[in-house]
PDB file of N, CA and C in Angstrom:
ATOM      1  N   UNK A   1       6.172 -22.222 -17.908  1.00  0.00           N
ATOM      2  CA  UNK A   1       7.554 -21.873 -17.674  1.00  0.00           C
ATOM      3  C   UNK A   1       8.405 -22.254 -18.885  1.00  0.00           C
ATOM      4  N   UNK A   2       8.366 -21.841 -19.834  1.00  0.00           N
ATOM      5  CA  UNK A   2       8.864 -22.387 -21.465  1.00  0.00           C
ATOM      6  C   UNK A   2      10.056 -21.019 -21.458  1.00  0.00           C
ATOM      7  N   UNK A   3      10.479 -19.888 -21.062  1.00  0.00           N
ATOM      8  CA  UNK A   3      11.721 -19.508 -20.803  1.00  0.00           C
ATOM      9  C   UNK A   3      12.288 -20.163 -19.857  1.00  0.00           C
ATOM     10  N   UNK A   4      13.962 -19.522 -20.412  1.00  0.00           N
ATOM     11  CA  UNK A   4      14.775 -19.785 -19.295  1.00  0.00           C
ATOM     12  C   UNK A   4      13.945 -19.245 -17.504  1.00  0.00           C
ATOM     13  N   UNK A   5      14.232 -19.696 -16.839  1.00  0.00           N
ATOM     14  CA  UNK A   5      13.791 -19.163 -15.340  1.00  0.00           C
ATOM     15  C   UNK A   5      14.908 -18.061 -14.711  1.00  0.00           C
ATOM     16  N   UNK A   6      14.733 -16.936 -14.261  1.00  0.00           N
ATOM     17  CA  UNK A   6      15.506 -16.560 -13.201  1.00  0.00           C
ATOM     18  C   UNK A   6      15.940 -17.412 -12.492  1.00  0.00           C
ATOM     19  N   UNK A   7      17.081 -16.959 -11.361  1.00  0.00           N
ATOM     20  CA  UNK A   7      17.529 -17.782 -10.769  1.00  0.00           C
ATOM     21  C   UNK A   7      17.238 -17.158  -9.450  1.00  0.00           C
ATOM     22  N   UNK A   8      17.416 -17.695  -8.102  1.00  0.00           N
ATOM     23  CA  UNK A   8      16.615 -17.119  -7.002  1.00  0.00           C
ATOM     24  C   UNK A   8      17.401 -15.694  -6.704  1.00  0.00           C
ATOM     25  N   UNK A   9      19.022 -15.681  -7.016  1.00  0.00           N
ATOM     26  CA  UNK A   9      19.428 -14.269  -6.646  1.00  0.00           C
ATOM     27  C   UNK A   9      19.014 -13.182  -7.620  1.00  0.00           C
ATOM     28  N   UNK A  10      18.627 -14.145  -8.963  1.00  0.00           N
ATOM     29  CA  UNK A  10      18.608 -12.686  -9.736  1.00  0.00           C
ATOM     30  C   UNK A  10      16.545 -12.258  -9.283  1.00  0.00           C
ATOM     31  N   UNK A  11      16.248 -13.005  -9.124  1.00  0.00           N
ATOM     32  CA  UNK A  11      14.620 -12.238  -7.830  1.00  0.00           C
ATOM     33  C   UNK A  11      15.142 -11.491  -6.506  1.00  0.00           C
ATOM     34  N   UNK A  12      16.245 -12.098  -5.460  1.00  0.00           N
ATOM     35  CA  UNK A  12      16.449 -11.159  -4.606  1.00  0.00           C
ATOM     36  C   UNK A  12      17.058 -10.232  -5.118  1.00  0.00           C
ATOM     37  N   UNK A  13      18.257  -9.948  -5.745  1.00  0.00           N
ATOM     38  CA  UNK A  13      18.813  -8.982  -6.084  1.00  0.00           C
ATOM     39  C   UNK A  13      17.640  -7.634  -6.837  1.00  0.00           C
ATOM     40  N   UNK A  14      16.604  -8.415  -7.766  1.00  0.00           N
ATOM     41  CA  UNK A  14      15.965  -7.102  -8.229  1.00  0.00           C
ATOM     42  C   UNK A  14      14.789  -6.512  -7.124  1.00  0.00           C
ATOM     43  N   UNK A  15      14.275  -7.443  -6.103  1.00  0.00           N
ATOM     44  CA  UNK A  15      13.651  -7.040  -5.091  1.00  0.00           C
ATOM     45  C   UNK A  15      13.909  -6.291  -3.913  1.00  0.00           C
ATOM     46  N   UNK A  16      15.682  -6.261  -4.316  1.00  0.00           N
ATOM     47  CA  UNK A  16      16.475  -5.709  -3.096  1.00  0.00           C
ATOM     48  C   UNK A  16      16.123  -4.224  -3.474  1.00  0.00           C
ATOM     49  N   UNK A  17      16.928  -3.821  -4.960  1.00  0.00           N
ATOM     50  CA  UNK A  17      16.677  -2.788  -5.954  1.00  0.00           C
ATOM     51  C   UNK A  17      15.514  -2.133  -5.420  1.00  0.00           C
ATOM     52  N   UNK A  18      14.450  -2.928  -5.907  1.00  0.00           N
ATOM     53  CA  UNK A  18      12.516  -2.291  -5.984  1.00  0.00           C
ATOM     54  C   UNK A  18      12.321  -1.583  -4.534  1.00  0.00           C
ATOM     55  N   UNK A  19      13.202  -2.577  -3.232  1.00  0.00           N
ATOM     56  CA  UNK A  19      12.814  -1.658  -2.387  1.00  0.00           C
ATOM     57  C   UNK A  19      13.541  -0.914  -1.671  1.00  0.00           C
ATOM     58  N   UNK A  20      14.995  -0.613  -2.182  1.00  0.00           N
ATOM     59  CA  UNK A  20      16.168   0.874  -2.387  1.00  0.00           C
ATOM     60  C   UNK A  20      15.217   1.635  -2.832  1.00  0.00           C
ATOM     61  N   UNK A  21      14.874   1.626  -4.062  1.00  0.00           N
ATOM     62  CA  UNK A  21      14.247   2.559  -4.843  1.00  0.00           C
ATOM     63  C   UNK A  21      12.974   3.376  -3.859  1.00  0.00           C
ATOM     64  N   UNK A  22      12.173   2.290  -3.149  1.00  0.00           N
ATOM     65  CA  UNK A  22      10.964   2.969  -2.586  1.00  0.00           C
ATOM     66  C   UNK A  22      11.568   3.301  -1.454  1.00  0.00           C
ATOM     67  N   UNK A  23      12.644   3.103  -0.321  1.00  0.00           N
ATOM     68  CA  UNK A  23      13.001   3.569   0.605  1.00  0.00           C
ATOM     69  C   UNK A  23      13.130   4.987   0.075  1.00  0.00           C
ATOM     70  N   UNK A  24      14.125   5.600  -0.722  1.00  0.00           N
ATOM     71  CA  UNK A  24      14.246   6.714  -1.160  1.00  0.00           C
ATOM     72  C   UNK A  24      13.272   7.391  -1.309  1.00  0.00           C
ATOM     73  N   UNK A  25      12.087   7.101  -2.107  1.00  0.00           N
ATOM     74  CA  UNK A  25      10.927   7.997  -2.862  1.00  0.00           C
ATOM     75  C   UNK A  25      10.334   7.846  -1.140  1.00  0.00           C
ATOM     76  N   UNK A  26      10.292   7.167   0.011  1.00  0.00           N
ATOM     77  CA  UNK A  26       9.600   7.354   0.862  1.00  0.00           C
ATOM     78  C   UNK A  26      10.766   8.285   1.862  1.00  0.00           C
ATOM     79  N   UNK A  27      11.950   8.669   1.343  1.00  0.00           N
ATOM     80  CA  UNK A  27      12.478   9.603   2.471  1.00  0.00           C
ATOM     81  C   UNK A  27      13.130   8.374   3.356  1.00  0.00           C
ATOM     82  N   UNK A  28      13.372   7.338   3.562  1.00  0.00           N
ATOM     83  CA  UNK A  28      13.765   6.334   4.695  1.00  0.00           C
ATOM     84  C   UNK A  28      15.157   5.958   4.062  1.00  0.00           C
ATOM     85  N   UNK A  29      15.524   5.655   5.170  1.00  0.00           N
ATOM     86  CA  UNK A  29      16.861   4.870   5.221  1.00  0.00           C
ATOM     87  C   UNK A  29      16.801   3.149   4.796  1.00  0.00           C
ATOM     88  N   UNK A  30      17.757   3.025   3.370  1.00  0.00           N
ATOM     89  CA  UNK A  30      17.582   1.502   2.922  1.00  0.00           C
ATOM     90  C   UNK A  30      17.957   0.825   3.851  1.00  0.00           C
ATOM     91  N   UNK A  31      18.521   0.842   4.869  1.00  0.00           N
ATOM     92  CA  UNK A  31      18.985  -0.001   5.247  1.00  0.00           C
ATOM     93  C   UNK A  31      18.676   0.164   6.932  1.00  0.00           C
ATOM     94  N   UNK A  32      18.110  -0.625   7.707  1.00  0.00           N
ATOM     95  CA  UNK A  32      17.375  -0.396   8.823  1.00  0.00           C
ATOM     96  C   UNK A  32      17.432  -2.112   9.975  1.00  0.00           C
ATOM     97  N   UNK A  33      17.268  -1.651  11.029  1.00  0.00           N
ATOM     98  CA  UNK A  33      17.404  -3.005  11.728  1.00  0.00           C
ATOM     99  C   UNK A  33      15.843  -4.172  11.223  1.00  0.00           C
ATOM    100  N   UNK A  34      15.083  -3.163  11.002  1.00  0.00           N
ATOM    101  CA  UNK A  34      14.093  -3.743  10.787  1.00  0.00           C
ATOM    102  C   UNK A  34      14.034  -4.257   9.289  1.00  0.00           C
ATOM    103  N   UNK A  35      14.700  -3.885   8.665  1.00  0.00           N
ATOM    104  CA  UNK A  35      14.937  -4.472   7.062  1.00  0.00           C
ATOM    105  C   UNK A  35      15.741  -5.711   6.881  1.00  0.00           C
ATOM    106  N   UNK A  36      16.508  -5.426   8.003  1.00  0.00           N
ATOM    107  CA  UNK A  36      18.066  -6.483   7.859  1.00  0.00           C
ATOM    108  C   UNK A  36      17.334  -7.631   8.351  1.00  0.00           C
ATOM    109  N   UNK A  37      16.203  -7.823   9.511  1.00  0.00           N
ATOM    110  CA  UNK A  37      15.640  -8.822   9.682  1.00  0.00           C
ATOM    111  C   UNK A  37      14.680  -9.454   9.151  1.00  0.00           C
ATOM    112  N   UNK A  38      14.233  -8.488   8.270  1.00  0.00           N
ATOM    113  CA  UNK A  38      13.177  -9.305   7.456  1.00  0.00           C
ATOM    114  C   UNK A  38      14.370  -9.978   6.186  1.00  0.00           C
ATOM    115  N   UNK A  39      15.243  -9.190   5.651  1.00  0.00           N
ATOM    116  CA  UNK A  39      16.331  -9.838   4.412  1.00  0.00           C
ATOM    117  C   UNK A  39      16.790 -11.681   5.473  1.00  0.00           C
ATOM    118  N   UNK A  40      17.544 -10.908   6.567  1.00  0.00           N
ATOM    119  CA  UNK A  40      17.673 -12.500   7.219  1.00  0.00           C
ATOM    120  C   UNK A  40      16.646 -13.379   7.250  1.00  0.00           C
ATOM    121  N   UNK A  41      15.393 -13.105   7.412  1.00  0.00           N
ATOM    122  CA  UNK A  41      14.638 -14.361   7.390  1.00  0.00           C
ATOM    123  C   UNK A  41      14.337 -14.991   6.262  1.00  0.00           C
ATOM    124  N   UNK A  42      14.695 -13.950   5.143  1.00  0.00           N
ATOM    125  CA  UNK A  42      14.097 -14.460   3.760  1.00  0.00           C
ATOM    126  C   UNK A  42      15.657 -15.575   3.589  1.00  0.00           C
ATOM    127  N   UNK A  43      16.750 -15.119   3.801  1.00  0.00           N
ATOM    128  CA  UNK A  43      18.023 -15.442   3.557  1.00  0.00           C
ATOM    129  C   UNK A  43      17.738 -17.111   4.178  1.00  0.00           C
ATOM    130  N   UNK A  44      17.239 -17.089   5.506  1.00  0.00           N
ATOM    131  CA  UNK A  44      17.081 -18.553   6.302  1.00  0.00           C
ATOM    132  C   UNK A  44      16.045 -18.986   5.539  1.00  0.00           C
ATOM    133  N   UNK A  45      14.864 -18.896   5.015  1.00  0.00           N
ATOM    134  CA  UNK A  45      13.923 -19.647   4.638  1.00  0.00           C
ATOM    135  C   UNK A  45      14.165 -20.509   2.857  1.00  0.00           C
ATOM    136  N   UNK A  46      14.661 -19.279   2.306  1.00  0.00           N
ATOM    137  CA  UNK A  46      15.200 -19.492   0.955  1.00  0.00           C
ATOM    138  C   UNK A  46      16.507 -20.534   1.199  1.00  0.00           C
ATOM    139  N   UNK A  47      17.385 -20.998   1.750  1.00  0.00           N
ATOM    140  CA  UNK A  47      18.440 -21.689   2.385  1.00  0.00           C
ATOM    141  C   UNK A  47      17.299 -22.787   2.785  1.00  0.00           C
ATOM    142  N   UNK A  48      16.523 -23.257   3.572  1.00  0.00           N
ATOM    143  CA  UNK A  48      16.407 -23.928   4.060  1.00  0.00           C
ATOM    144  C   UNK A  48      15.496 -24.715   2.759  1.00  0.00           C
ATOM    145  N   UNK A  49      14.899 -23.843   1.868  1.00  0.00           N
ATOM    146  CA  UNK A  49      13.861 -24.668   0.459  1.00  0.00           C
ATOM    147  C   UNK A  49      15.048 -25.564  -0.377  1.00  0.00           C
ATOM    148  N   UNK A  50      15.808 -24.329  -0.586  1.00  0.00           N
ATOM    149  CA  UNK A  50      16.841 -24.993  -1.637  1.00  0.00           C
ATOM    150  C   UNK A  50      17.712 -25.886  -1.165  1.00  0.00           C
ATOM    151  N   UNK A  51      17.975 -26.621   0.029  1.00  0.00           N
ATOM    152  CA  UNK A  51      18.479 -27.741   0.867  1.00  0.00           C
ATOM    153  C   UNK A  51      17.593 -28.765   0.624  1.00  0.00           C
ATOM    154  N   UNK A  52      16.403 -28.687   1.196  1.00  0.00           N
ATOM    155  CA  UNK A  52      15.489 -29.420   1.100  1.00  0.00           C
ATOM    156  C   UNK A  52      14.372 -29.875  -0.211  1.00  0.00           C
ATOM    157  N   UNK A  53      14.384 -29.125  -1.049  1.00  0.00           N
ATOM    158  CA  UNK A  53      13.865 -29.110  -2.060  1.00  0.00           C
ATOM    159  C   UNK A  53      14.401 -29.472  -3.383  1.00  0.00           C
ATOM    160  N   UNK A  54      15.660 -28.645  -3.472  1.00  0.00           N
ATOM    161  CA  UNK A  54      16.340 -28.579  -4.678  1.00  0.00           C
ATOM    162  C   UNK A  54      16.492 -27.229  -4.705  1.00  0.00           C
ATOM    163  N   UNK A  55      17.050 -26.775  -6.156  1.00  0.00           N
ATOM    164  CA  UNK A  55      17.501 -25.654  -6.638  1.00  0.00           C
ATOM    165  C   UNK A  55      16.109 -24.887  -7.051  1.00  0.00           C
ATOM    166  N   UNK A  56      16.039 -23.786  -7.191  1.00  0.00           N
ATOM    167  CA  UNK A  56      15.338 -22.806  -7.825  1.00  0.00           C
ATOM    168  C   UNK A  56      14.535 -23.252  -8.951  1.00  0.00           C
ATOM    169  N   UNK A  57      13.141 -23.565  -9.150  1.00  0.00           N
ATOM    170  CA  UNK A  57      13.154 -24.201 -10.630  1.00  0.00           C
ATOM    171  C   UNK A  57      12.405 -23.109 -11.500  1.00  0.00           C
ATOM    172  N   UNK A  58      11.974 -21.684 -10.486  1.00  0.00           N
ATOM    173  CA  UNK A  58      11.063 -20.774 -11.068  1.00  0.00           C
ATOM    174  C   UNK A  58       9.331 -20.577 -10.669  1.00  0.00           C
ATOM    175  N   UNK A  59       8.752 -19.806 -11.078  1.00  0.00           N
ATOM    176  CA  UNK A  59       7.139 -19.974 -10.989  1.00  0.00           C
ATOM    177  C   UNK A  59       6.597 -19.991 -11.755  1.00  0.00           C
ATOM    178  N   UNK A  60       5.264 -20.613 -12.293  1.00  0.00           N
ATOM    179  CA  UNK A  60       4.471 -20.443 -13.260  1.00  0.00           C
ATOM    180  C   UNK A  60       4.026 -19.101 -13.772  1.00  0.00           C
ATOM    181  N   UNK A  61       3.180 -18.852 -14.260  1.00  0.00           N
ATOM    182  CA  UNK A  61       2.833 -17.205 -14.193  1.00  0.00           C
ATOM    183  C   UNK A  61       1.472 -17.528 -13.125  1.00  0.00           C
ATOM    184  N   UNK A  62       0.852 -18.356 -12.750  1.00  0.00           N
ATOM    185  CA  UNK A  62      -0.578 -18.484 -12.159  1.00  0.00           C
ATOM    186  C   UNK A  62      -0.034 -18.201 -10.878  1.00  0.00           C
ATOM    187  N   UNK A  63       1.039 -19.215 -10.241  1.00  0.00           N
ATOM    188  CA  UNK A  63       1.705 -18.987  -8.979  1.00  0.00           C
ATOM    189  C   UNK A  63       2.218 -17.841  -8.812  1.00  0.00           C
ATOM    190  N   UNK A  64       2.823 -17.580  -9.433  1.00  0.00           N
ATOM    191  CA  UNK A  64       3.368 -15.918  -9.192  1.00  0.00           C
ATOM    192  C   UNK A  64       2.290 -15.050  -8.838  1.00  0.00           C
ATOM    193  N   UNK A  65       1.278 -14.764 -10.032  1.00  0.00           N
ATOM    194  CA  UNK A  65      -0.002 -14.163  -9.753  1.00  0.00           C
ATOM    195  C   UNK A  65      -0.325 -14.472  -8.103  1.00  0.00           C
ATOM    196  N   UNK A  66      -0.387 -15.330  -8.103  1.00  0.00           N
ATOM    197  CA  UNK A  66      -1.129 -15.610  -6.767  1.00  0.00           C
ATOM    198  C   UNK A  66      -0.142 -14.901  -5.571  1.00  0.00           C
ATOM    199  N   UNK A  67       0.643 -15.577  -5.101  1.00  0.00           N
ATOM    200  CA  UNK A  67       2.522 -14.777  -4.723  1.00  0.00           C
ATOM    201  C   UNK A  67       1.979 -13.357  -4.209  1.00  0.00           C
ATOM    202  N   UNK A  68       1.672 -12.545  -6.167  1.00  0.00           N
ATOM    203  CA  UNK A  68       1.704 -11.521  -5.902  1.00  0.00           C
ATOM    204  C   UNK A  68       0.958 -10.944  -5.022  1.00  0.00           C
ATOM    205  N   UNK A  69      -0.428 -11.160  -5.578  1.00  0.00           N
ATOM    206  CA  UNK A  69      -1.610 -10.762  -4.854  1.00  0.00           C
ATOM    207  C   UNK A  69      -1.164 -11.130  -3.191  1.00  0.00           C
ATOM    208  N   UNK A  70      -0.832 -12.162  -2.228  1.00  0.00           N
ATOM    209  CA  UNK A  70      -0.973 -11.827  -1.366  1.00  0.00           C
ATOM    210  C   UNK A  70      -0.125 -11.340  -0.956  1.00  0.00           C
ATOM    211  N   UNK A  71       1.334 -10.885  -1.580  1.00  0.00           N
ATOM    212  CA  UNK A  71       2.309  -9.765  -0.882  1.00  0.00           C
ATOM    213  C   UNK A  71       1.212  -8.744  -0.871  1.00  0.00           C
ATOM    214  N   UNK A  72       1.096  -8.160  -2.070  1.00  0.00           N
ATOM    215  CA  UNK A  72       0.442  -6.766  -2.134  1.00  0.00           C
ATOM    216  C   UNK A  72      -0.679  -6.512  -1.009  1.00  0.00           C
ATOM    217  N   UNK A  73      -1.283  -7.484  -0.998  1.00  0.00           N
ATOM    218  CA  UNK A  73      -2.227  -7.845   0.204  1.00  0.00           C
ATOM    219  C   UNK A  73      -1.759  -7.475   1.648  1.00  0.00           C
ATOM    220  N   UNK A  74      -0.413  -7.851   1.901  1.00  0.00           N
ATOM    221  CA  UNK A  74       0.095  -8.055   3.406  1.00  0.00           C
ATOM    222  C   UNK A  74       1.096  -6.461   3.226  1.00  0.00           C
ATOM    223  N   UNK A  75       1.395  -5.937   2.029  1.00  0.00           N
ATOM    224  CA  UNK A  75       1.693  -4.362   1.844  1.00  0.00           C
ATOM    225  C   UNK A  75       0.880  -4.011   2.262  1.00  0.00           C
ATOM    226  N   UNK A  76      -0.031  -3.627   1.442  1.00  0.00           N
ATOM    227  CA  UNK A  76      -1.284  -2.694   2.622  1.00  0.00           C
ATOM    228  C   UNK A  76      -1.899  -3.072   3.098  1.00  0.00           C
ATOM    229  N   UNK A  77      -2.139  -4.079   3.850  1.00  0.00           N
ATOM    230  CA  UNK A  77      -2.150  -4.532   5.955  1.00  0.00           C
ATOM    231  C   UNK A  77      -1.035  -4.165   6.535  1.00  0.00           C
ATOM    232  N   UNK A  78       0.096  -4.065   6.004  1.00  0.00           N
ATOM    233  CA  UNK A  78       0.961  -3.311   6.840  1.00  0.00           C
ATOM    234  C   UNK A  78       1.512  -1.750   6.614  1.00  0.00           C
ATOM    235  N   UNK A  79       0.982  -1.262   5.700  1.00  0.00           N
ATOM    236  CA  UNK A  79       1.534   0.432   5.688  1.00  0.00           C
ATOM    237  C   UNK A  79       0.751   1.441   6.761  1.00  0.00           C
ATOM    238  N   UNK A  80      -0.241   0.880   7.444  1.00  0.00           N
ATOM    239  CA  UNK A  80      -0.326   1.953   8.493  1.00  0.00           C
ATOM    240  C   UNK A  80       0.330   1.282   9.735  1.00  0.00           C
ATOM    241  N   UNK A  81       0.710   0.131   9.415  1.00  0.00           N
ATOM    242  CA  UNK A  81       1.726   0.355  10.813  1.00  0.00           C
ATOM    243  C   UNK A  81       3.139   0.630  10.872  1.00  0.00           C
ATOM    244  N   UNK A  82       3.488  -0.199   9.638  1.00  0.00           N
ATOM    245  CA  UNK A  82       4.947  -0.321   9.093  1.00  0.00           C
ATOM    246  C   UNK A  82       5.126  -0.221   7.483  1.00  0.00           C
ATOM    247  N   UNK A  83       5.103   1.202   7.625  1.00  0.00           N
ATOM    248  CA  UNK A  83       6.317   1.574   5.900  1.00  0.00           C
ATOM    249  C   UNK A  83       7.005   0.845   5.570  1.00  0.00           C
ATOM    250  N   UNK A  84       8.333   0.289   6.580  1.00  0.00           N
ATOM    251  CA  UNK A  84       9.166  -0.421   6.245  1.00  0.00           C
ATOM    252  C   UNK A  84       8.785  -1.861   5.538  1.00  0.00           C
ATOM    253  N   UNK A  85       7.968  -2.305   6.558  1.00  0.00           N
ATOM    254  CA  UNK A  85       7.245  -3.947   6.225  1.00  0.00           C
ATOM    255  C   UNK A  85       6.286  -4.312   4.669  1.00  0.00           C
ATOM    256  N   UNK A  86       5.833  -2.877   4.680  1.00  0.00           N
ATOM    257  CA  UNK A  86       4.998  -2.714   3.589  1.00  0.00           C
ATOM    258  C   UNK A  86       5.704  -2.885   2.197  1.00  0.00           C
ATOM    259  N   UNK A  87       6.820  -1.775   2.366  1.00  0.00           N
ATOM    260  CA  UNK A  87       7.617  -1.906   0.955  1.00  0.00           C
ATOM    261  C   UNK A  87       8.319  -3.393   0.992  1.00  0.00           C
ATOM    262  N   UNK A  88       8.675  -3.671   1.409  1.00  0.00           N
ATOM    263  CA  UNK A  88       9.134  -5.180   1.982  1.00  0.00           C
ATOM    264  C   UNK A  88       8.407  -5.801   1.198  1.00  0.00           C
ATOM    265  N   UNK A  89       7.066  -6.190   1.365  1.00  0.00           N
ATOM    266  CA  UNK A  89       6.031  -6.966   0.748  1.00  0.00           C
ATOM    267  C   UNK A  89       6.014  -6.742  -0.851  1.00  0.00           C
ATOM    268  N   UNK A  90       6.003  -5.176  -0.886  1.00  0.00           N
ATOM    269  CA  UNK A  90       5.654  -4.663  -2.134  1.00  0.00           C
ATOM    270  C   UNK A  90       6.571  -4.624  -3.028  1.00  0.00           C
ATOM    271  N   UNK A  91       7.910  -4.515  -2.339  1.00  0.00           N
ATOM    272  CA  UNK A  91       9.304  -4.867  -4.102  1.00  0.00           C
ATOM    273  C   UNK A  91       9.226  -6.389  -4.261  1.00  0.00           C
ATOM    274  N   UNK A  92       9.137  -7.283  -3.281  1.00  0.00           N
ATOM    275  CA  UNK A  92       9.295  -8.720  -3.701  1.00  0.00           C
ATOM    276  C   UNK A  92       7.665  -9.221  -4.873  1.00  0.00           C
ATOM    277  N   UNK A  93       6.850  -8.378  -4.349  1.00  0.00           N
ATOM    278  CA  UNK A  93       5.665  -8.561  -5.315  1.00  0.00           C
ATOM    279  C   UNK A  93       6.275  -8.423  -6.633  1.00  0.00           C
ATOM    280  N   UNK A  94       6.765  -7.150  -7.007  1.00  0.00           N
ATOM    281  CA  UNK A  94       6.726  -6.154  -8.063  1.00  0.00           C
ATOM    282  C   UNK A  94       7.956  -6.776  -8.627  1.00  0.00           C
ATOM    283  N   UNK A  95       8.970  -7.458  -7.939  1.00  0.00           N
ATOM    284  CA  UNK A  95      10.288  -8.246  -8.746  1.00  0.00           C
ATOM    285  C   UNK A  95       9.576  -9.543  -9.185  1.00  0.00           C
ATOM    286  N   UNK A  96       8.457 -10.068  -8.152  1.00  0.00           N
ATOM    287  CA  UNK A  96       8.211 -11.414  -9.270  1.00  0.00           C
ATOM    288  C   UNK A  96       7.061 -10.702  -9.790  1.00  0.00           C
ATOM    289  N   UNK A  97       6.500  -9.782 -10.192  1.00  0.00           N
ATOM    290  CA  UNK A  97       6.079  -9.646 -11.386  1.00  0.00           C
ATOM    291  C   UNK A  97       6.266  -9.283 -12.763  1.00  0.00           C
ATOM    292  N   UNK A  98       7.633  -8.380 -12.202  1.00  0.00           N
ATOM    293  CA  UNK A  98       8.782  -8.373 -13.415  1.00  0.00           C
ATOM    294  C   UNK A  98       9.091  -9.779 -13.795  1.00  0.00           C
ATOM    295  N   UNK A  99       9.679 -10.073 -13.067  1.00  0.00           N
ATOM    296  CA  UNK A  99      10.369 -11.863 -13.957  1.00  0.00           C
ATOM    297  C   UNK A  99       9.446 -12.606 -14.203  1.00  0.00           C
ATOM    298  N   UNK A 100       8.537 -12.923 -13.780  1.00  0.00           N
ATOM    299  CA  UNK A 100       7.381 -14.336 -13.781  1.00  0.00           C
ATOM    300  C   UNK A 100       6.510 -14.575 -14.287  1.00  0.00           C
ATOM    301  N   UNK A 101       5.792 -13.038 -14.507  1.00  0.00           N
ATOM    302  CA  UNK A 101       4.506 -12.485 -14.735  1.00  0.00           C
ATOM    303  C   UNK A 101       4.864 -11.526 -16.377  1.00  0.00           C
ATOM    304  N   UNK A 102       5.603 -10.865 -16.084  1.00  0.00           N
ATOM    305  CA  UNK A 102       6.042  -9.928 -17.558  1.00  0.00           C
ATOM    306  C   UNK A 102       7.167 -10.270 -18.013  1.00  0.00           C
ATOM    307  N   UNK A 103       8.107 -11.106 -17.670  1.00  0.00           N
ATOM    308  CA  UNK A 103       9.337 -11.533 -18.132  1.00  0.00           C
ATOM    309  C   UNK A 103      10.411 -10.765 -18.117  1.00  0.00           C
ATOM    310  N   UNK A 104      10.410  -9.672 -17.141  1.00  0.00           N
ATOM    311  CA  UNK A 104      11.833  -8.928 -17.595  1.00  0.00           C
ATOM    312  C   UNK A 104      12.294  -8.495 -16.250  1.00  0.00           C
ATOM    313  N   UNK A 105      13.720  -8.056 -16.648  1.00  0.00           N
ATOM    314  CA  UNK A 105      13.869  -7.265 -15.266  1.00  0.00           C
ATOM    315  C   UNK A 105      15.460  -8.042 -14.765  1.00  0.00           C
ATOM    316  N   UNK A 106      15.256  -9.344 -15.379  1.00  0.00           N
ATOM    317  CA  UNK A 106      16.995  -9.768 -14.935  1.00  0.00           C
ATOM    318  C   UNK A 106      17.543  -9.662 -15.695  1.00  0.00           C
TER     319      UNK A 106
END
């Protein structure tokens, strides 16, 4: 971690992006009851680290890697049931692999 780190909104904010973007290319509506509850839980869990933990300090690139792999993992375990859940998995992958993994994107 020898760059500066993102900071945790600038990962939600580009993960929000990654999966606008795929709602569209999939024809769906960004914004869905079932989206708003997965954003709320991330909203409560991320709240409850940075209380308890501290602030944001970033990921390694190994952790991220890892991160990634099992979003992408739990993306497709969930695209034949849930599109929605899937892309879900799959922009938060693809935002920390922009920042963490390839360095760009904030």
């Amino acid at each position: 971690m020898s760059r500066e780190q993102p900071e945790i909104l600038d990962l939600v904010r580009l993960a929000t992006s990654i999966r606008e973007k795929y709602c569209r290319e999939e024809g769906l509506p960004a914004s869905t009851p079932m989206l708003f509850g997965l954003a709320s839980g991330i909203d409560v869990a991320l709240t409850i680290m940075e209380m308890s933990v501290g602030d944001f300090k970033g990921l390694t690139t190994e952790s991220a890697k890892k991160i990634c792999a099992h979003f992408k993992t739990e993306a497709e375990r969930s695209r034949v049931t849930d599109k929605e859940v899937a892309m879900f998995y799959l922009s938060w992958a693809d935002a920390i692999d922009l920042l963490f993994i390839k360095g760009q994107g904030a």
